[in-house]
N, C-alpha and C. Protein backbone atom coordinates (compact mmCIF):
# COMPACT_ATOMS: atom_id res chain seq x y z
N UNK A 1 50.11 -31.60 177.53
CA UNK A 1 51.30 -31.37 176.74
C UNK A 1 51.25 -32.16 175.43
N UNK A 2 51.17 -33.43 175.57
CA UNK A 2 51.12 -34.18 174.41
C UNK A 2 49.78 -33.78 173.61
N UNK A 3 48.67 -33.17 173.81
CA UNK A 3 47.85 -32.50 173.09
C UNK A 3 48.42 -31.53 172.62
N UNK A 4 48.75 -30.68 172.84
CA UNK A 4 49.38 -29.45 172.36
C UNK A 4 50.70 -29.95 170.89
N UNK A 5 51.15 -30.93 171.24
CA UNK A 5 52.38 -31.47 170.17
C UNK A 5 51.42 -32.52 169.07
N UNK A 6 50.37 -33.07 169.22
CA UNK A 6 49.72 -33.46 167.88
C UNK A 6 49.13 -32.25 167.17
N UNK A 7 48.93 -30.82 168.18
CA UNK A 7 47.87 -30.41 167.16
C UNK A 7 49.73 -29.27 166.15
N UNK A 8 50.51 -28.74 166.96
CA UNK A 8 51.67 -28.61 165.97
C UNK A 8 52.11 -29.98 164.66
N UNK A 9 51.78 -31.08 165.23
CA UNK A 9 52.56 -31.91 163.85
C UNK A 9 51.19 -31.78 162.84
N UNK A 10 49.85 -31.98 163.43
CA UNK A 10 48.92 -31.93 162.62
C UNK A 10 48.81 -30.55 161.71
N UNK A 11 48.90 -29.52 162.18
CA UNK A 11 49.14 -28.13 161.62
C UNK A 11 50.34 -28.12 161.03
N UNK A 12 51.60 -28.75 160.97
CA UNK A 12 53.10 -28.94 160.05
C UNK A 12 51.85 -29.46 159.24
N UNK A 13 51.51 -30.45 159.35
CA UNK A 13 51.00 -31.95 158.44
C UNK A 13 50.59 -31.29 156.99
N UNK A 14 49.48 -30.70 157.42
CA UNK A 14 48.42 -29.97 156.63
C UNK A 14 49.16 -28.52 156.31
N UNK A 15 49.81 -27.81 156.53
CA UNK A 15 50.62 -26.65 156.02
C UNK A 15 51.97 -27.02 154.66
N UNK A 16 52.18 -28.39 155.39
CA UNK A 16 53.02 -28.89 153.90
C UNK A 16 51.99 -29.63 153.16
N UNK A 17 50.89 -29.77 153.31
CA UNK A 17 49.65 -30.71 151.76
C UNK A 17 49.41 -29.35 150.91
N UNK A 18 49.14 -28.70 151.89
CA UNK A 18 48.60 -26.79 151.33
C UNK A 18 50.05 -26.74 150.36
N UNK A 19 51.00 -26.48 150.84
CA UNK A 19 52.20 -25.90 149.91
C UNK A 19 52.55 -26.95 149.00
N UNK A 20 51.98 -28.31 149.15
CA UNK A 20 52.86 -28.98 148.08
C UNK A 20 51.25 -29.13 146.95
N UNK A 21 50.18 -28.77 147.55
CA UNK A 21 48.98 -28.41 146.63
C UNK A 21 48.90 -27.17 145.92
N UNK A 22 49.88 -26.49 146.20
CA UNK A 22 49.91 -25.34 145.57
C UNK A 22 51.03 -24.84 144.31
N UNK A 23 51.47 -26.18 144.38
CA UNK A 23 52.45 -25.99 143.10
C UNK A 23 52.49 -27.63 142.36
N UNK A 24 51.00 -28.45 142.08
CA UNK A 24 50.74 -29.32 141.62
C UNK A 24 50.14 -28.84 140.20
N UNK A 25 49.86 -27.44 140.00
CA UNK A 25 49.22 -26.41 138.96
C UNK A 25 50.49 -26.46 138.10
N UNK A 26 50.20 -26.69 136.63
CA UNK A 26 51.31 -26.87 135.89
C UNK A 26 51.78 -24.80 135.93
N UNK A 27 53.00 -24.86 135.97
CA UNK A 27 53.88 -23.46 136.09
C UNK A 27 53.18 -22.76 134.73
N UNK A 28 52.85 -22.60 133.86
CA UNK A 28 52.56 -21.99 132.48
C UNK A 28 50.72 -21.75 132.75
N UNK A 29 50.18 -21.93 133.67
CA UNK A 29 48.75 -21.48 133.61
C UNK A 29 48.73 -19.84 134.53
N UNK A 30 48.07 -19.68 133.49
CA UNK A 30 47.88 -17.99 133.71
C UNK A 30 46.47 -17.72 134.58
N UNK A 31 46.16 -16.83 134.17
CA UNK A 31 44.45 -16.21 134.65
C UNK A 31 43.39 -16.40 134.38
N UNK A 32 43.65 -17.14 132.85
CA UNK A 32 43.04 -17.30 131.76
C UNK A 32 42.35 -18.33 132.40
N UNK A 33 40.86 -18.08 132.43
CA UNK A 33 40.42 -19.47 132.25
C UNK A 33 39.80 -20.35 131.35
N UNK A 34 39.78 -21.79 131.42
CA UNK A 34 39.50 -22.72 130.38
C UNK A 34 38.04 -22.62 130.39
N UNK A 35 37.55 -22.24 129.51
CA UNK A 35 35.93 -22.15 129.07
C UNK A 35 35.68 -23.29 128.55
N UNK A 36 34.05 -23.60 128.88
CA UNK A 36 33.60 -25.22 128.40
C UNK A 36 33.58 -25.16 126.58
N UNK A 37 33.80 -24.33 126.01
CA UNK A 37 34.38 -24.55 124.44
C UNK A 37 35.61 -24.43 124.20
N UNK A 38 36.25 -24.00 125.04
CA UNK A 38 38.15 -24.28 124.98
C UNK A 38 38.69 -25.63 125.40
N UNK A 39 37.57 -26.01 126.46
CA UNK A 39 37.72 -27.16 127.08
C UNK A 39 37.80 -28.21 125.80
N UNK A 40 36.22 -28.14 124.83
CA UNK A 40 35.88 -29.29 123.89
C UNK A 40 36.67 -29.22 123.12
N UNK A 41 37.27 -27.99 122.56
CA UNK A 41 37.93 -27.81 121.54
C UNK A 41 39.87 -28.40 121.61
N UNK A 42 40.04 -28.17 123.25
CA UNK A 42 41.12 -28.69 123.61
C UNK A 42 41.22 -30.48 123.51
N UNK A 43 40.18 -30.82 123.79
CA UNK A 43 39.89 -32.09 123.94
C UNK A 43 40.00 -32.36 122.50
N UNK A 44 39.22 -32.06 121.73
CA UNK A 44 39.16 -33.09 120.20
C UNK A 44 40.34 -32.51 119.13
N UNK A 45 41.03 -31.82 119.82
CA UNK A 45 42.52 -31.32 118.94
C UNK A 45 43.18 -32.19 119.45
N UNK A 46 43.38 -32.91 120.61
CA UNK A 46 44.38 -34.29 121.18
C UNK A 46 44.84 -35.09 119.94
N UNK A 47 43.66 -35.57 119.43
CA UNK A 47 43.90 -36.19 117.97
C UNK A 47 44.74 -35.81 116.92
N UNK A 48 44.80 -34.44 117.24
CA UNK A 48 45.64 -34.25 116.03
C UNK A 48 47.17 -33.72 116.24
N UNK A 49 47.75 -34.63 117.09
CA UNK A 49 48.88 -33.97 117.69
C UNK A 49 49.83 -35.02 117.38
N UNK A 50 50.34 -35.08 116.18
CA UNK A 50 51.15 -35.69 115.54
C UNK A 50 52.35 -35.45 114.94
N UNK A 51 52.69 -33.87 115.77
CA UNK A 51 54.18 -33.30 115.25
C UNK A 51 54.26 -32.16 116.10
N UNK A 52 55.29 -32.06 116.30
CA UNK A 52 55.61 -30.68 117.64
C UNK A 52 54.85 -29.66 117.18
N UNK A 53 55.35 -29.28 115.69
CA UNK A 53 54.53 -28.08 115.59
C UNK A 53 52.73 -28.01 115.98
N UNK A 54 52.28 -29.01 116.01
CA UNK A 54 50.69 -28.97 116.29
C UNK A 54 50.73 -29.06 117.70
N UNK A 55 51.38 -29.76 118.64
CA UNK A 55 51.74 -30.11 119.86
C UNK A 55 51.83 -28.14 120.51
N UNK A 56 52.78 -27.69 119.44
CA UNK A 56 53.06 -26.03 120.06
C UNK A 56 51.55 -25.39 119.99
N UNK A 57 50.87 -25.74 118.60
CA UNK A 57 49.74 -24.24 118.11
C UNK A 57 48.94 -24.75 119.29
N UNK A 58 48.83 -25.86 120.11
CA UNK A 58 47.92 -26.37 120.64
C UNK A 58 48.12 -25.89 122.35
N UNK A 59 49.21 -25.95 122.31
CA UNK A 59 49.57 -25.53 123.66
C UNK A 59 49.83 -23.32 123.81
N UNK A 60 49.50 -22.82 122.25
CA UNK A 60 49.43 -21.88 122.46
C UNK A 60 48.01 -21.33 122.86
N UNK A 61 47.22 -22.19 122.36
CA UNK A 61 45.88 -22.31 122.09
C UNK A 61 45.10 -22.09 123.60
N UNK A 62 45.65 -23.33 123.98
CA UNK A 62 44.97 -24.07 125.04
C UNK A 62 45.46 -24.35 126.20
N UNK A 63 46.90 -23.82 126.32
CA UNK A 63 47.87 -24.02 127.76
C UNK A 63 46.43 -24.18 129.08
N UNK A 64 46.00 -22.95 128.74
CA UNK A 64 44.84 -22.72 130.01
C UNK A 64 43.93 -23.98 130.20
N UNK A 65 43.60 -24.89 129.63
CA UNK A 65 42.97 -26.29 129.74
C UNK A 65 43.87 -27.20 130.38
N UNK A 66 45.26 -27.24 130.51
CA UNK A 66 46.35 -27.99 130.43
C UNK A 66 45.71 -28.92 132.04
N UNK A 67 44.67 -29.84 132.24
CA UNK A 67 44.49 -30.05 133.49
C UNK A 67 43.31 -31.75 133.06
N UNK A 68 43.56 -32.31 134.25
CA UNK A 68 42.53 -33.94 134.11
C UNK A 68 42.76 -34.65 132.41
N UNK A 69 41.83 -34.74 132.06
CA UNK A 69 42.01 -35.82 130.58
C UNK A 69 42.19 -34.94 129.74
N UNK A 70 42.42 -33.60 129.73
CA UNK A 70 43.20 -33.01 128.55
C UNK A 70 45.00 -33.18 128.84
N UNK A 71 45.10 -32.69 130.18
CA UNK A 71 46.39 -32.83 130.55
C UNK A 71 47.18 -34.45 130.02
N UNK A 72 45.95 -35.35 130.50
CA UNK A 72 46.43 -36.55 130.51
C UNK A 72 46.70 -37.05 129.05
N UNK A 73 46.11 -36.53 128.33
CA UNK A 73 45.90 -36.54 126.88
C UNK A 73 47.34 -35.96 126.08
N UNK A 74 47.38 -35.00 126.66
CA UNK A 74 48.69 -33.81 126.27
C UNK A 74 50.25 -34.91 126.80
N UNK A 75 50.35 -35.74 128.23
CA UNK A 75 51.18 -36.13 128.15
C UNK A 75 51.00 -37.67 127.38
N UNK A 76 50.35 -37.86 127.19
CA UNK A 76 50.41 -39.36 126.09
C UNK A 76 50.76 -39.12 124.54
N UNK A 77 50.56 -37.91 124.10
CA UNK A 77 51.13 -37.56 122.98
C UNK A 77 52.30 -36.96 122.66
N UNK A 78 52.87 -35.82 124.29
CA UNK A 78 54.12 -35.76 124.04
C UNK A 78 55.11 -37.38 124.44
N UNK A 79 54.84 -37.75 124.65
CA UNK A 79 55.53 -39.38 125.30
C UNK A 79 55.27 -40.29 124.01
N UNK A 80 54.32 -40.19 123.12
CA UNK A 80 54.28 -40.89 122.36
C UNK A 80 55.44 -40.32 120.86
N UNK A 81 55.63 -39.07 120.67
CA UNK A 81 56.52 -38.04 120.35
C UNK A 81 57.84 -38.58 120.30
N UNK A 82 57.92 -38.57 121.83
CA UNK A 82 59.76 -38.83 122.47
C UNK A 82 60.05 -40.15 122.26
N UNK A 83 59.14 -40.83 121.56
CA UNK A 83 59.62 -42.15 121.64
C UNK A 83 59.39 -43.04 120.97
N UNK A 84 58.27 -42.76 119.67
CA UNK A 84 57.92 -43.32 117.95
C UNK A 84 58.45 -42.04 117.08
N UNK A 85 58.55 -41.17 117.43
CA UNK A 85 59.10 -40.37 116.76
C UNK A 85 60.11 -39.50 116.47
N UNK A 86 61.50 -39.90 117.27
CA UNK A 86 62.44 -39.34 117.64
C UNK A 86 63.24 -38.29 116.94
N UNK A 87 63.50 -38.81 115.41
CA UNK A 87 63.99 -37.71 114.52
C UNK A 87 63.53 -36.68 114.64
N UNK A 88 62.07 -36.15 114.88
CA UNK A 88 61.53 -34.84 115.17
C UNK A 88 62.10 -33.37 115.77
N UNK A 89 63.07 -34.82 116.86
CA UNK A 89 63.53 -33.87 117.99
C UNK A 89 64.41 -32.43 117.73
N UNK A 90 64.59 -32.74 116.31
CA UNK A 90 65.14 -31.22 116.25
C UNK A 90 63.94 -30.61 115.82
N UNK A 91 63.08 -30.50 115.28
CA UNK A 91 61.49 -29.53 115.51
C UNK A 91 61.22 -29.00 116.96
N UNK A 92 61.20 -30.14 117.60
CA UNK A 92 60.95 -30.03 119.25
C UNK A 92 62.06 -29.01 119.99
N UNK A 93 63.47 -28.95 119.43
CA UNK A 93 64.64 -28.22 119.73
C UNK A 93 64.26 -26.65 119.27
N UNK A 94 63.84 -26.52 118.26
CA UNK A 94 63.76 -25.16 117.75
C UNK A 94 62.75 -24.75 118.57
N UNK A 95 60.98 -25.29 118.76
CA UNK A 95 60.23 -24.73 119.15
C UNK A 95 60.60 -24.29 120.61
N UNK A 96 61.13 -24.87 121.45
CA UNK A 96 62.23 -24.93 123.21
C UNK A 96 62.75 -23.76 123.16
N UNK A 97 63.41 -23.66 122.03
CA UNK A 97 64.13 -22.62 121.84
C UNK A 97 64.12 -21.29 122.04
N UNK A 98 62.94 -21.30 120.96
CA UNK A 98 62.29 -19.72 120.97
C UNK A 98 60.83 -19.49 121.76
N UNK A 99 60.69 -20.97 122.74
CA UNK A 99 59.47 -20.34 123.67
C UNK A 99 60.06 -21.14 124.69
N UNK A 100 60.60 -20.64 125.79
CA UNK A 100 61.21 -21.94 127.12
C UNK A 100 60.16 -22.22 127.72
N UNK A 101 58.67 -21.60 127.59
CA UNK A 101 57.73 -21.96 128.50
C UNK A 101 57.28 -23.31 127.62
N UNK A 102 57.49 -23.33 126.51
CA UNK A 102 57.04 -24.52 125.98
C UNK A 102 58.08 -25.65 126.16
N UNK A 103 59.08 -25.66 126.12
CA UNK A 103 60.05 -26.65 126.92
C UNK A 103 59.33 -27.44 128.26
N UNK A 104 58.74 -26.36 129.22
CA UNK A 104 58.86 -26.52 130.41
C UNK A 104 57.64 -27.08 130.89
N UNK A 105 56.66 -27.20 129.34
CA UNK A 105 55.47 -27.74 128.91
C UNK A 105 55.82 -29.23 128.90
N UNK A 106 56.45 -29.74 127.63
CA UNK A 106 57.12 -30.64 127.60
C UNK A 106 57.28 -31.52 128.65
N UNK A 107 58.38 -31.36 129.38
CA UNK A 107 59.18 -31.56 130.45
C UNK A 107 58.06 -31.81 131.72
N UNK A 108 57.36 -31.07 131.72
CA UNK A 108 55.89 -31.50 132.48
C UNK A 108 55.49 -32.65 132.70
N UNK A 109 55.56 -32.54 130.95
CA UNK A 109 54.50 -33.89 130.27
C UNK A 109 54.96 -35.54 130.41
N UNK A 110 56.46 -35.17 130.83
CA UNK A 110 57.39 -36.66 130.51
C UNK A 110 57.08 -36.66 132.25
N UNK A 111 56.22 -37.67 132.38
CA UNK A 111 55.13 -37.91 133.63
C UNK A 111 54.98 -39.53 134.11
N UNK A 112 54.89 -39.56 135.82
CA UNK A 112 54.60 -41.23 135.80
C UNK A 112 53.60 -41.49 134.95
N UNK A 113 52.69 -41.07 133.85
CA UNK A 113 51.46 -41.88 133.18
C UNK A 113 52.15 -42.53 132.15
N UNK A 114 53.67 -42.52 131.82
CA UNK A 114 54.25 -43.05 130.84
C UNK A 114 54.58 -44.64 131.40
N UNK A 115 54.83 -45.35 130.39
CA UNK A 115 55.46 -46.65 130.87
C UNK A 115 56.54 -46.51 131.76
N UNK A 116 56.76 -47.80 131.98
CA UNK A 116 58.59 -47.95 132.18
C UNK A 116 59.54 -48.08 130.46
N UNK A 117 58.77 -48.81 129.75
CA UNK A 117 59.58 -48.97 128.71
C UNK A 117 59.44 -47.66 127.74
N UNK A 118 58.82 -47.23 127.79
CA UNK A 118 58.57 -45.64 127.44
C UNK A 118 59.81 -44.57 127.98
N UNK A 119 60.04 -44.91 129.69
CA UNK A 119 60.99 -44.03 129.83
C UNK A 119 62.03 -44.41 130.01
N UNK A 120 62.24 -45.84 129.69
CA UNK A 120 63.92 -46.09 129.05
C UNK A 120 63.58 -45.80 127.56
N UNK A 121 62.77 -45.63 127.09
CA UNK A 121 63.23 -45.25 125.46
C UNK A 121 63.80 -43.74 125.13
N UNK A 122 63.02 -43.26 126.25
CA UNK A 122 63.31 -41.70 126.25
C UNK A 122 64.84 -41.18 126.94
N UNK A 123 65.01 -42.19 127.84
CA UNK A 123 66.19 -42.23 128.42
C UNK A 123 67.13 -42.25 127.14
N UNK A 124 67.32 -43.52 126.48
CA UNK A 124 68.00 -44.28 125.15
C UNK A 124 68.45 -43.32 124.26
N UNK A 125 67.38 -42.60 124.03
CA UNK A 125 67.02 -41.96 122.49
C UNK A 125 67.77 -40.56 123.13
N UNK A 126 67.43 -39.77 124.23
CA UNK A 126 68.23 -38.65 124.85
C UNK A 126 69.55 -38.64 125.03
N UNK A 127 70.02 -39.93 125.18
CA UNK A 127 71.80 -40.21 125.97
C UNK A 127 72.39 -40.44 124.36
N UNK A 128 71.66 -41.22 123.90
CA UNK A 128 72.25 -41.72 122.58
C UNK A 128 72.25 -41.28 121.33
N UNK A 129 71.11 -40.62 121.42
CA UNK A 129 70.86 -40.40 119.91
C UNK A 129 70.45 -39.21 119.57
N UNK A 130 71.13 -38.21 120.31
CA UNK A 130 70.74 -36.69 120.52
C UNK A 130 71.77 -35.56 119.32
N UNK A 131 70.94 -35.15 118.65
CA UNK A 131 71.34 -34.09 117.75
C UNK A 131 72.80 -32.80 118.30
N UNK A 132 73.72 -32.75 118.09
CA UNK A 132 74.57 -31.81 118.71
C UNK A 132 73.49 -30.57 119.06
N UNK A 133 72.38 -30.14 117.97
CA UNK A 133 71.82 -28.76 118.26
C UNK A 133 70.47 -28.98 119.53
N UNK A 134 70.80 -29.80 119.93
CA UNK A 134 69.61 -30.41 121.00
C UNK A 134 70.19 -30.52 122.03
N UNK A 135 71.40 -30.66 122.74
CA UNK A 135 72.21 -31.40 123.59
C UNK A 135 71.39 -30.89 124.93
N UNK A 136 71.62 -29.32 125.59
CA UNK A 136 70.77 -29.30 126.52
C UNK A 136 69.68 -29.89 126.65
N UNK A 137 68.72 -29.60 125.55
CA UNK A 137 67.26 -30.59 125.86
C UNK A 137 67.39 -31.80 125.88
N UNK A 138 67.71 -32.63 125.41
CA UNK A 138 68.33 -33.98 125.57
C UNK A 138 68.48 -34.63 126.77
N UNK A 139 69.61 -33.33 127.50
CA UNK A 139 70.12 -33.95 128.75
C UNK A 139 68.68 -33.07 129.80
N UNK A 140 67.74 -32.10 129.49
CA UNK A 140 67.01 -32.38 130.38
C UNK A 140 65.76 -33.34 130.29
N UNK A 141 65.44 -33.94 129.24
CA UNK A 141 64.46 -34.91 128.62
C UNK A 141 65.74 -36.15 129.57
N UNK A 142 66.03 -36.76 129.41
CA UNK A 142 66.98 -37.83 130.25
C UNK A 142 66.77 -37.64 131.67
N UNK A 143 67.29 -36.55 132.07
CA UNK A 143 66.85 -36.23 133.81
C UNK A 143 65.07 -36.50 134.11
N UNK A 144 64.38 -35.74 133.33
CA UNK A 144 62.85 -35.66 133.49
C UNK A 144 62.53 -37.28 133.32
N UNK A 145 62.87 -38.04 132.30
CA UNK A 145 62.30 -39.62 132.44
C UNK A 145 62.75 -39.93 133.29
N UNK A 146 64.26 -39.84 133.72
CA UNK A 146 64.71 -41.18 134.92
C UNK A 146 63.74 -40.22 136.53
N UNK A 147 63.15 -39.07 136.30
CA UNK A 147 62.63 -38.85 137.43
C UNK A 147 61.56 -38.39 136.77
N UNK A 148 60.19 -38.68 136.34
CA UNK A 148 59.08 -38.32 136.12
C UNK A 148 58.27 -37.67 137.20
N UNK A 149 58.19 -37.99 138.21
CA UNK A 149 57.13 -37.93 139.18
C UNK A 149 57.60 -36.25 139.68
């Protein structure tokens, strides 16, 4: 009997790693796959992601790479964004706007690889210092830092 009840919790066990491995894939990757020159090319555009709008052409570009040290790359620059560069945020508002998958890009990105003082700034700068034409994003940039993970 008690054989029979480890191999059910072991089979729960591993049926919830499967389902919670199966939606660790950021939501915006398609079919498309990342080719080893989309890959390089994704990689050495990191550098140049110094304003939403490049942050967007890049993620139109390259969503399909969105994974390991590009991913990791992608959230250190949106985090670096939300939080040396805050006035932006109405750039960041418009682009949300007219693409929600890129919001939801974003929102991804505001990730445990950020500080703590990173996501009280993002916290700060969202509660406090948010544009009337931003307010939804704001208040979901605030939810996403105080819960990154």
């Amino acid at each position: 009997m008690r054989f029979w009840g480890a191999v059910a919790v072991c089979s729960m066990a591993i049926t919830t790693s499967l389902a919670a491995a199966e939606f660790h894939q950021a939501p915006w990757m398609s079919s498309a796959k990342c080719t080893t020159p989309d890959a390089i090319a994704a990689d050495s555009d990191l550098a140049r992601l110094t304003s939403w709008p490049a942050v967007y052409r890049s993620f139109r570009r390259y969503k399909q790479c969105d994974d390991a040290s590009i991913g990791e790359g992608y959230s250190d620059k949106i985090v670096i964004l939300l939080t040396e560069h805050w006035p932006a945020i109405k750039a960041l508002s418009g682009l949300t706007k007219a693409n929600p998958e890129f919001e939801r890009f974003v929102l991804w990105h505001v990730d445990e690889l950020m500080s703590p003082e990173q996501g009280k700034t993002i916290i700060d700068n969202a509660h406090n210092h948010c544009p009337a034409a931003a307010e939804k994003l704001c208040q979901r940039l605030e939810v996403k830092a105080r819960n990154p993970s």
